[in-house]
N, C-alpha and C. Protein backbone atom coordinates (compact mmCIF):
# COMPACT_ATOMS: atom_id res chain seq x y z
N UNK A 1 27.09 14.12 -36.15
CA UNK A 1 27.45 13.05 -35.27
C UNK A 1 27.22 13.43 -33.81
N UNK A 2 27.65 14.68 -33.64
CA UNK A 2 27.35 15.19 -32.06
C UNK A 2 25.92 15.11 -32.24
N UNK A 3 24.85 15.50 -32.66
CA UNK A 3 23.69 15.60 -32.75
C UNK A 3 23.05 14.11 -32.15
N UNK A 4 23.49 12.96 -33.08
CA UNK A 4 23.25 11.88 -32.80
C UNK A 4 23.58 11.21 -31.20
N UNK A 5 24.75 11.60 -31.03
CA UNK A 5 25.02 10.99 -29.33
C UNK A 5 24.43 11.93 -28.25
N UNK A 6 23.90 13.51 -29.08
CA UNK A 6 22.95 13.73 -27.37
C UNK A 6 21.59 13.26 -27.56
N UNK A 7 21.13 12.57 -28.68
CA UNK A 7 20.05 12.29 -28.94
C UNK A 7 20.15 10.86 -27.93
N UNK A 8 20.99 10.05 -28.42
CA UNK A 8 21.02 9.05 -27.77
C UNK A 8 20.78 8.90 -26.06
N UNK A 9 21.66 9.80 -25.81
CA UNK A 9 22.43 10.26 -24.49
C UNK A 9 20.80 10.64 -23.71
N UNK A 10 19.89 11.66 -24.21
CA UNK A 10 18.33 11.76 -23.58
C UNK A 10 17.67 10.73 -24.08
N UNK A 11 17.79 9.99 -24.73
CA UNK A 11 16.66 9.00 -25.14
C UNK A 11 17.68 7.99 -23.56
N UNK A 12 18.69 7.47 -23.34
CA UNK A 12 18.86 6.96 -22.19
C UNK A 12 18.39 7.87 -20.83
N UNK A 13 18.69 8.80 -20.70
CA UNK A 13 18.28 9.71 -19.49
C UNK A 13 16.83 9.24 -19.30
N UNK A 14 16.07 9.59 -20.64
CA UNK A 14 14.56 9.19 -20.45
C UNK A 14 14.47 7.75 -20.01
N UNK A 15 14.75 7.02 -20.31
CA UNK A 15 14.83 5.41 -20.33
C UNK A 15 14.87 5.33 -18.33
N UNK A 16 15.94 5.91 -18.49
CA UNK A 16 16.50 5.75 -16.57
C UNK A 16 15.66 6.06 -15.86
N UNK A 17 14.74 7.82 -15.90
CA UNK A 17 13.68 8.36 -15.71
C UNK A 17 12.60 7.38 -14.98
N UNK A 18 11.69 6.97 -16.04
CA UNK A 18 11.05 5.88 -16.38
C UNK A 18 11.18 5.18 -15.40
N UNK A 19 12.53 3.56 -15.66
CA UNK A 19 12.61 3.10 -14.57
C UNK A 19 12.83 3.40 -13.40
N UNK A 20 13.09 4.65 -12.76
CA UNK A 20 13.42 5.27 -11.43
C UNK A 20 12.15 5.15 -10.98
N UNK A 21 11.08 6.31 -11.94
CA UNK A 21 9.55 6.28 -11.17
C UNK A 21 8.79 4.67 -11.11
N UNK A 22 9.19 3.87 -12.57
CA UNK A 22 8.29 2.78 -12.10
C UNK A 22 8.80 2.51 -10.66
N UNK A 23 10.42 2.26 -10.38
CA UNK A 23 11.13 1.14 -8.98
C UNK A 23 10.23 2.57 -7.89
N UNK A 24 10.03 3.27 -8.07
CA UNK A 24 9.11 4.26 -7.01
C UNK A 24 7.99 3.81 -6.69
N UNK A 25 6.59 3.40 -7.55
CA UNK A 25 5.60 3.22 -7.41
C UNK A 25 5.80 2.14 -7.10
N UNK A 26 6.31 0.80 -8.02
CA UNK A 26 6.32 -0.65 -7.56
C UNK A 26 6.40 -0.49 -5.89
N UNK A 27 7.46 0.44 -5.73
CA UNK A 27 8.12 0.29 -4.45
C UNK A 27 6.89 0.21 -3.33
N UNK A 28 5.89 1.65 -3.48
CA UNK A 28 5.42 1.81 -2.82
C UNK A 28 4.22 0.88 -2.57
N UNK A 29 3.68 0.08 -3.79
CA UNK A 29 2.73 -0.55 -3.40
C UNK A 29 3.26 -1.84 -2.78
N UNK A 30 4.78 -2.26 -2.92
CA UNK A 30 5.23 -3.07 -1.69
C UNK A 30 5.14 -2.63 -0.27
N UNK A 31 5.74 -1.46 -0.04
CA UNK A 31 5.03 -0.72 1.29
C UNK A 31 3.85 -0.67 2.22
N UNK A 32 3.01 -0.67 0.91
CA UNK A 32 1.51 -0.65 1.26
C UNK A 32 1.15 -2.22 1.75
N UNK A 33 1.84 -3.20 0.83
CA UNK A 33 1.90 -4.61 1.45
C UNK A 33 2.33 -5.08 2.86
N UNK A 34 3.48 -4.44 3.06
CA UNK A 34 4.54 -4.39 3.98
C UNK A 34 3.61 -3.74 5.05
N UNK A 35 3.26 -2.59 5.38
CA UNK A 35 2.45 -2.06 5.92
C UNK A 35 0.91 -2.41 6.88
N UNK A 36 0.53 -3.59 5.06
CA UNK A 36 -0.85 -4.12 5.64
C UNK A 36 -0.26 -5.09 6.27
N UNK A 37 0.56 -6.03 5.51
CA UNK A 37 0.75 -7.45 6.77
C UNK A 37 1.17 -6.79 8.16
N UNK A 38 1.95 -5.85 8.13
CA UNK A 38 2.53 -5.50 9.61
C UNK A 38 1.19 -5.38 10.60
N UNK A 39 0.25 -4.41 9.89
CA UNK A 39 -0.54 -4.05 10.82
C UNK A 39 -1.35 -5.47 10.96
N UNK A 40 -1.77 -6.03 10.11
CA UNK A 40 -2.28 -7.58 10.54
C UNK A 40 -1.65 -8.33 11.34
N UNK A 41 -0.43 -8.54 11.45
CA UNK A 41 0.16 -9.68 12.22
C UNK A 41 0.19 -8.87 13.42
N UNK A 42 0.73 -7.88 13.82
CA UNK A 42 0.87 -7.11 14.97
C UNK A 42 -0.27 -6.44 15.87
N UNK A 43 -1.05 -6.05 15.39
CA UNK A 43 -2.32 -5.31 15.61
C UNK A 43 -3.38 -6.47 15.76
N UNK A 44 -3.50 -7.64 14.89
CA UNK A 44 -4.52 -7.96 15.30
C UNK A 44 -4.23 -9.44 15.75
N UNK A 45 -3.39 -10.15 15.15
CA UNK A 45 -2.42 -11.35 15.27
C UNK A 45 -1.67 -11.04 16.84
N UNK A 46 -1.12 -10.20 17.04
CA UNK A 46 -0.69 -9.45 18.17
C UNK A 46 1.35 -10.79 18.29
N UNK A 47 1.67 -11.04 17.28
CA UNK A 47 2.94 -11.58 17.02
C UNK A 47 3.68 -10.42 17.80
N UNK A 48 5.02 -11.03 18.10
CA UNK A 48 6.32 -10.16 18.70
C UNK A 48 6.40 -8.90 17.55
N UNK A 49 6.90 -7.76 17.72
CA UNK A 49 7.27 -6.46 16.51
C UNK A 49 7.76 -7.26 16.08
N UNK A 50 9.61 -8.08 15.73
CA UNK A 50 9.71 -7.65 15.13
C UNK A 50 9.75 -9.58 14.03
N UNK A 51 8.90 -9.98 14.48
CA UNK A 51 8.51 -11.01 13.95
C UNK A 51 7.56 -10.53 13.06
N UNK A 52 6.89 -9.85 13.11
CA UNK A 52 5.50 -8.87 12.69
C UNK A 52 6.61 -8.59 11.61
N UNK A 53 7.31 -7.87 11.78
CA UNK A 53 7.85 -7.06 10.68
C UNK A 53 8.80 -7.66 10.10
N UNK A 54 9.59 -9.02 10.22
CA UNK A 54 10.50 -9.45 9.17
C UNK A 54 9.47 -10.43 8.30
N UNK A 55 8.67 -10.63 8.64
CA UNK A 55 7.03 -11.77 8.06
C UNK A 55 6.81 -10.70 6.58
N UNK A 56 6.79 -9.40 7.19
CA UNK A 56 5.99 -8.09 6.39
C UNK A 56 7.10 -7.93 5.52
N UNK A 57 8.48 -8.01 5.87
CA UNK A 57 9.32 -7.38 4.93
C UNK A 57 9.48 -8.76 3.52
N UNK A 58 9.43 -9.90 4.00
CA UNK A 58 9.22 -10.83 3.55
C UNK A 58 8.54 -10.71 2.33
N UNK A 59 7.33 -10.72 2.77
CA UNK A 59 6.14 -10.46 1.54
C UNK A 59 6.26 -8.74 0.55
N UNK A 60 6.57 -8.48 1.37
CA UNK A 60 7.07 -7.26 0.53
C UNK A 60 8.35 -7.39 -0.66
N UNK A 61 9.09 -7.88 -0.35
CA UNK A 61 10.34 -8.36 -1.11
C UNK A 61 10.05 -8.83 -2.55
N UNK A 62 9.26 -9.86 -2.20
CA UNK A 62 8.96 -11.26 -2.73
C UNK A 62 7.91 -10.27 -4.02
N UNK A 63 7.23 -9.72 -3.56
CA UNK A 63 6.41 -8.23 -4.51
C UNK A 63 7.14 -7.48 -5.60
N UNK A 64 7.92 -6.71 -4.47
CA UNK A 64 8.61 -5.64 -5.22
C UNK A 64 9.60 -6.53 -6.26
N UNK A 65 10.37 -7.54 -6.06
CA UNK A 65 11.05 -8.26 -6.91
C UNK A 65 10.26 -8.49 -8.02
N UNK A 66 9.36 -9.30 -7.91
CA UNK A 66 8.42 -10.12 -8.80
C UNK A 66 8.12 -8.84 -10.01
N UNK A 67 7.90 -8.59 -9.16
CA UNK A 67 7.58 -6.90 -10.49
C UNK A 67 8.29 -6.41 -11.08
N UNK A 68 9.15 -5.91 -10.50
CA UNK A 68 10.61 -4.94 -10.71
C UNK A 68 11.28 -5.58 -12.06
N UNK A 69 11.41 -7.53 -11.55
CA UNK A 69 12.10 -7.71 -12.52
C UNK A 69 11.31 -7.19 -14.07
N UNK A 70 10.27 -7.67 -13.87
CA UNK A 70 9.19 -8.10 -14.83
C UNK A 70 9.24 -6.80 -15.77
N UNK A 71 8.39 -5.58 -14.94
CA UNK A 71 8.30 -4.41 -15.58
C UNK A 71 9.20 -3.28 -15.40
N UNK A 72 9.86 -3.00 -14.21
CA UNK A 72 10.84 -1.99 -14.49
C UNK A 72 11.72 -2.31 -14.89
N UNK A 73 13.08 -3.52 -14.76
CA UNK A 73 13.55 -3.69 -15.37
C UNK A 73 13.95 -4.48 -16.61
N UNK A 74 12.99 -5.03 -17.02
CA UNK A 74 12.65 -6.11 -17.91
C UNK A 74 13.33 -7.33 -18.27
N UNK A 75 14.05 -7.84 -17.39
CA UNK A 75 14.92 -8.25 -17.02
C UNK A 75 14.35 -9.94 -17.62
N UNK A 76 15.14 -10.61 -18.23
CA UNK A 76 15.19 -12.58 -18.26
C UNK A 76 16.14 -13.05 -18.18
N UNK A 77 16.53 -12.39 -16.79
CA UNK A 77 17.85 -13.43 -15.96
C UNK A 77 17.08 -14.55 -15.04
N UNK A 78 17.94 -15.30 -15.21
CA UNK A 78 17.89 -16.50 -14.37
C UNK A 78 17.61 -15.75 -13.02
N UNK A 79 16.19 -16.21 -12.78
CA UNK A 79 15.41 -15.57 -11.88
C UNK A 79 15.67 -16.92 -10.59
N UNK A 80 16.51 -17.79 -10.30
CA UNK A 80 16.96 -17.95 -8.95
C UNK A 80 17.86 -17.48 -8.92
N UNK A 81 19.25 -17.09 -9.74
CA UNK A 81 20.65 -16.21 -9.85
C UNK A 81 19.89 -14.81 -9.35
N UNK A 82 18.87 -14.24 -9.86
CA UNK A 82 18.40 -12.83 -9.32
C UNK A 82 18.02 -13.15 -7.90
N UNK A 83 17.44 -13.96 -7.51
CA UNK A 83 16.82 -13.56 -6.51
C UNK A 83 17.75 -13.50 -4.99
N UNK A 84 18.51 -15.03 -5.27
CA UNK A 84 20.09 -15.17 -4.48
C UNK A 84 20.56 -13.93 -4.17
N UNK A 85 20.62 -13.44 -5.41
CA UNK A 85 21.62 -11.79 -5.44
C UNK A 85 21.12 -10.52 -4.52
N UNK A 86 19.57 -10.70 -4.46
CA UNK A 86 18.41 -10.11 -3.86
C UNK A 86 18.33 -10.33 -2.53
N UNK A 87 18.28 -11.88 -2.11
CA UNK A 87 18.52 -12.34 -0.89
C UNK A 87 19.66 -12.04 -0.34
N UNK A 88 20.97 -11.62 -1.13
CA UNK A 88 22.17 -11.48 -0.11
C UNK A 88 21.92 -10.22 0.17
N UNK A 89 21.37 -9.58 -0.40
CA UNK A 89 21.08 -7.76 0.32
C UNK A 89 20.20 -7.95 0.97
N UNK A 90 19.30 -8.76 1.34
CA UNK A 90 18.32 -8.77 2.59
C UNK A 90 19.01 -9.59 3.72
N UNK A 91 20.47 -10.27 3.11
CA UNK A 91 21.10 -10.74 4.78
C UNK A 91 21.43 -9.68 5.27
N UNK A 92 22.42 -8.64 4.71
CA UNK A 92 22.68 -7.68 5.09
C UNK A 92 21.70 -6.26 5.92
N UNK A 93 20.95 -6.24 4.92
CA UNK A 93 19.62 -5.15 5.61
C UNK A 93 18.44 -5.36 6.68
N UNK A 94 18.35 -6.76 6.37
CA UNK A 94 17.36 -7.38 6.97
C UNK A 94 17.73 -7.43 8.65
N UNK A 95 18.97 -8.30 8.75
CA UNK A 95 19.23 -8.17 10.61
C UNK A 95 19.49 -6.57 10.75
N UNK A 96 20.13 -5.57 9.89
CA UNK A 96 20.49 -4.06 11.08
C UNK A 96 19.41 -3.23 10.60
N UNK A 97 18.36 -3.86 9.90
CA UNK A 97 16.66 -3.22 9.91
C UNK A 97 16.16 -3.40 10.71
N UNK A 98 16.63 -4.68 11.40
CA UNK A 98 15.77 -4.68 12.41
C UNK A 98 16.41 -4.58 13.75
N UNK A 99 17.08 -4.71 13.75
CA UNK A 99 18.37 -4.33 14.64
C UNK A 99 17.87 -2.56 14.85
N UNK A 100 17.50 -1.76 13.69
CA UNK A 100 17.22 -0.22 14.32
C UNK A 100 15.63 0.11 14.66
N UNK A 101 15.17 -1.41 13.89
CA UNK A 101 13.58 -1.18 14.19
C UNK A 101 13.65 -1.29 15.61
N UNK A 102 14.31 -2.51 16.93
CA UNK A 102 14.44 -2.90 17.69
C UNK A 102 14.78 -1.75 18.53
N UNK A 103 15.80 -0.77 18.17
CA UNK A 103 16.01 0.06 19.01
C UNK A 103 15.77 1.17 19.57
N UNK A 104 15.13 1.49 18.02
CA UNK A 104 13.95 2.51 18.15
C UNK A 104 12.96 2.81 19.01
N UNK A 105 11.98 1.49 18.31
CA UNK A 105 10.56 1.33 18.04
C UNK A 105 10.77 0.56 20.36
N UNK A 106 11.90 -0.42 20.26
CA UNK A 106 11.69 -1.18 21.54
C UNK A 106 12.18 -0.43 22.66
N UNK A 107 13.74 -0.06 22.65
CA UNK A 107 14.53 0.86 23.56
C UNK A 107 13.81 1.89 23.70
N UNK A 108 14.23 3.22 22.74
CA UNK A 108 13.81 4.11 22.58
C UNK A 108 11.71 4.84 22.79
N UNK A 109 11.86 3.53 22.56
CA UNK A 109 9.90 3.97 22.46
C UNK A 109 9.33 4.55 21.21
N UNK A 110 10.45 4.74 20.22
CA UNK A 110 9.56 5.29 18.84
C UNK A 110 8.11 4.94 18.44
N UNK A 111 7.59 5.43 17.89
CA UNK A 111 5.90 5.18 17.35
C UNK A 111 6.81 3.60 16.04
N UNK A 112 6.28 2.45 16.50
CA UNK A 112 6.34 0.99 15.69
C UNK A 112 6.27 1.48 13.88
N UNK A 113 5.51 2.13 13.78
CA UNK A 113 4.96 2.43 12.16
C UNK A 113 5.97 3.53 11.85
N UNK A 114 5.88 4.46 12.89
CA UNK A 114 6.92 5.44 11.89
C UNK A 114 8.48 5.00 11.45
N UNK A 115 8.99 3.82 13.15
CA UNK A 115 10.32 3.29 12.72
C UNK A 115 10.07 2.15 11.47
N UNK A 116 8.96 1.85 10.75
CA UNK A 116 8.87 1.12 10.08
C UNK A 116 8.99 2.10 8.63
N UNK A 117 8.40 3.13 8.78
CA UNK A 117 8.19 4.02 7.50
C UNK A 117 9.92 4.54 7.51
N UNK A 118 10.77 4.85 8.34
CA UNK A 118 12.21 5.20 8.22
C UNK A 118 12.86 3.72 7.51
N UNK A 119 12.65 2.50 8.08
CA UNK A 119 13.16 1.54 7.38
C UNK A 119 12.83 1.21 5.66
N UNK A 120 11.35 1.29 5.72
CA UNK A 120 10.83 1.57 4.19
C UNK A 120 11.68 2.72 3.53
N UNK A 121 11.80 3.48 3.86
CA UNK A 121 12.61 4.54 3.11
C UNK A 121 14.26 4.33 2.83
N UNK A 122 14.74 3.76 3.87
CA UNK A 122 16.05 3.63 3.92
C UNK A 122 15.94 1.96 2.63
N UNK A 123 15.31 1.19 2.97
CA UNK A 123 15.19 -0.48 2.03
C UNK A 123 15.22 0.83 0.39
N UNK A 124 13.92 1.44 0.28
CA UNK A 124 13.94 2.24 -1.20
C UNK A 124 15.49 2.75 -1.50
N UNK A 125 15.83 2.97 -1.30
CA UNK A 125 17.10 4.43 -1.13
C UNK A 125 18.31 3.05 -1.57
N UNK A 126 18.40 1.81 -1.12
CA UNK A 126 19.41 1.48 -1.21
C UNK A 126 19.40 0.17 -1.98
N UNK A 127 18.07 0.06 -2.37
CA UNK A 127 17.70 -1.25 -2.90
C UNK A 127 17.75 -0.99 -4.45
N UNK A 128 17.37 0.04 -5.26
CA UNK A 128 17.08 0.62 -6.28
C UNK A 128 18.80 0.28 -7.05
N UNK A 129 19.51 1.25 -6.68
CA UNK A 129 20.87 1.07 -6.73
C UNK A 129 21.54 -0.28 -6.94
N UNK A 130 21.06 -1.13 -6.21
CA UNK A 130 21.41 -2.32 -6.04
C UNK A 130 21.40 -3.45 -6.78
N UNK A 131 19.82 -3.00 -7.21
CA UNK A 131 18.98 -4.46 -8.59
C UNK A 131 19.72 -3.11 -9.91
N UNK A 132 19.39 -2.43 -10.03
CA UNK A 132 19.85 -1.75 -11.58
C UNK A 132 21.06 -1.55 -11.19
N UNK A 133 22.61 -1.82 -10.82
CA UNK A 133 23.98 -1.49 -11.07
C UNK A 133 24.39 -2.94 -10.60
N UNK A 134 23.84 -4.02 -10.08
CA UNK A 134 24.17 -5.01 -9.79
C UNK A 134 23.29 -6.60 -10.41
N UNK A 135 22.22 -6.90 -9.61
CA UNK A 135 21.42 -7.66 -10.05
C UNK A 135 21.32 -7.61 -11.21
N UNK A 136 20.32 -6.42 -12.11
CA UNK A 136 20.20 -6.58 -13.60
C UNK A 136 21.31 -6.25 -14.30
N UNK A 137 22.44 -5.31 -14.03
CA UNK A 137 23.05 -4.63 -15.10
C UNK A 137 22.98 -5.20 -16.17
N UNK A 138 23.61 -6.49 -16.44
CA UNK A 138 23.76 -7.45 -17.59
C UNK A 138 22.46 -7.71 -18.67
N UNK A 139 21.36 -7.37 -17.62
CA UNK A 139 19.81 -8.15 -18.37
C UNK A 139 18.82 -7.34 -18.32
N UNK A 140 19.21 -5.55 -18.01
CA UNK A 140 17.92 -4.50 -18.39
C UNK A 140 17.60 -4.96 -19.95
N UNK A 141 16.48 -4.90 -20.10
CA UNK A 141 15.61 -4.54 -20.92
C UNK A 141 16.04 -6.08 -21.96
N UNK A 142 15.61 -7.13 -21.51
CA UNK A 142 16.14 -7.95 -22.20
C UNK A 142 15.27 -9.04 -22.12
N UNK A 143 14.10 -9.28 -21.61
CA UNK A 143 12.41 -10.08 -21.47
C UNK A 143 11.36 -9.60 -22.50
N UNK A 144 10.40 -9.93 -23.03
CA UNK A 144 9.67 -10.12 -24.04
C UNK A 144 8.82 -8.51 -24.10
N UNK A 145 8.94 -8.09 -23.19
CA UNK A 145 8.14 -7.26 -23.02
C UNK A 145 9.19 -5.96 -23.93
N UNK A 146 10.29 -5.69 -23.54
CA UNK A 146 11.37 -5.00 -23.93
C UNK A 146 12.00 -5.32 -25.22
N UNK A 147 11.66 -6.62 -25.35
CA UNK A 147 12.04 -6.95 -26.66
C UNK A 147 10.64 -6.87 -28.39
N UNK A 148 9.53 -6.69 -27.55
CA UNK A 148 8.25 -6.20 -28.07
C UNK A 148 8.42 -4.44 -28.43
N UNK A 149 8.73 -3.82 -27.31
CA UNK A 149 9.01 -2.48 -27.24
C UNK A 149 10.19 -1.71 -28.43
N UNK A 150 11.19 -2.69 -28.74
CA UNK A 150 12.44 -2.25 -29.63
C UNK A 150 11.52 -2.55 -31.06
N UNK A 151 10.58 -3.42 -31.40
CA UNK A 151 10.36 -4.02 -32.79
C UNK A 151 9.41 -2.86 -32.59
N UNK A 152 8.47 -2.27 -31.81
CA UNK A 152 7.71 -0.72 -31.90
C UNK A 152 8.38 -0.07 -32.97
């Protein structure tokens, strides 16, 4: 019986694993989104920073969600209930993101991209946490794809 629950116990560890690195990569190729619109609207669009960058975080969101639900967490929740839930952590992050992009990048004089790469890091770090112990808890692994994967 002990045998059986550490079996279980790493077959979840692995499971978590998994989704940690996918919400990593997804993450990053939102970044890379986030990143390109910034440098488009700002660089060549020549928009206010941080209009540039709530436009960018925008489309980035709207990415990393779309996915996240889909493949990392496999999630078939009522995908306006998810996204609401999603949106209330971007009321919160969204104004004192930019609120430090502002103070940085504007006051301070920081390099625009690097206070953008500290915000990217800080959005990863606290967003992850957020959709898997909140948003999905109820509905990991519970979309066609996950439910294809168990009949494996």
């Amino acid at each position: 019986m002990g045998k059986n629950k550490d079996s279980k116990e790493n077959a979840g560890r692995k499971t978590e694993l998994i989704r940690s690195v996918k919400f990593v990569l997804v993450s990053v190729s939102a970044g890379i989104i986030e990143l390109g619109s910034f440098t488009l609207l700002n660089e060549i669009l020549e928009l206010d920073y941080w209009v540039s960058y709530v436009i960018a975080l925008v489309l980035s969101v709207l990415w990393n969600f779309t996915v996240n639900r889909r493949y990392t967490f496999k999630s078939a929740s009522n995908v306006p209930k998810a996204m609401a839930l999603v949106f209330l952590f971007y009321v919160f992050f969204a104004p004192l993101s930019s609120l430090l992009e502002h103070y940085l990048a504007g006051v301070l004089g920081w390099n625009e991209y690097f206070v953008t790469l500290i915000n990217m890091g800080l959005n990863l770090a606290l967003e992850f946490p957020y959709q898997r112990y909140f948003v999905f808890r109820d509905t990991l692994d519970t979309n066609d794809i996950a439910q294809k994967e168990k009949q494996e």
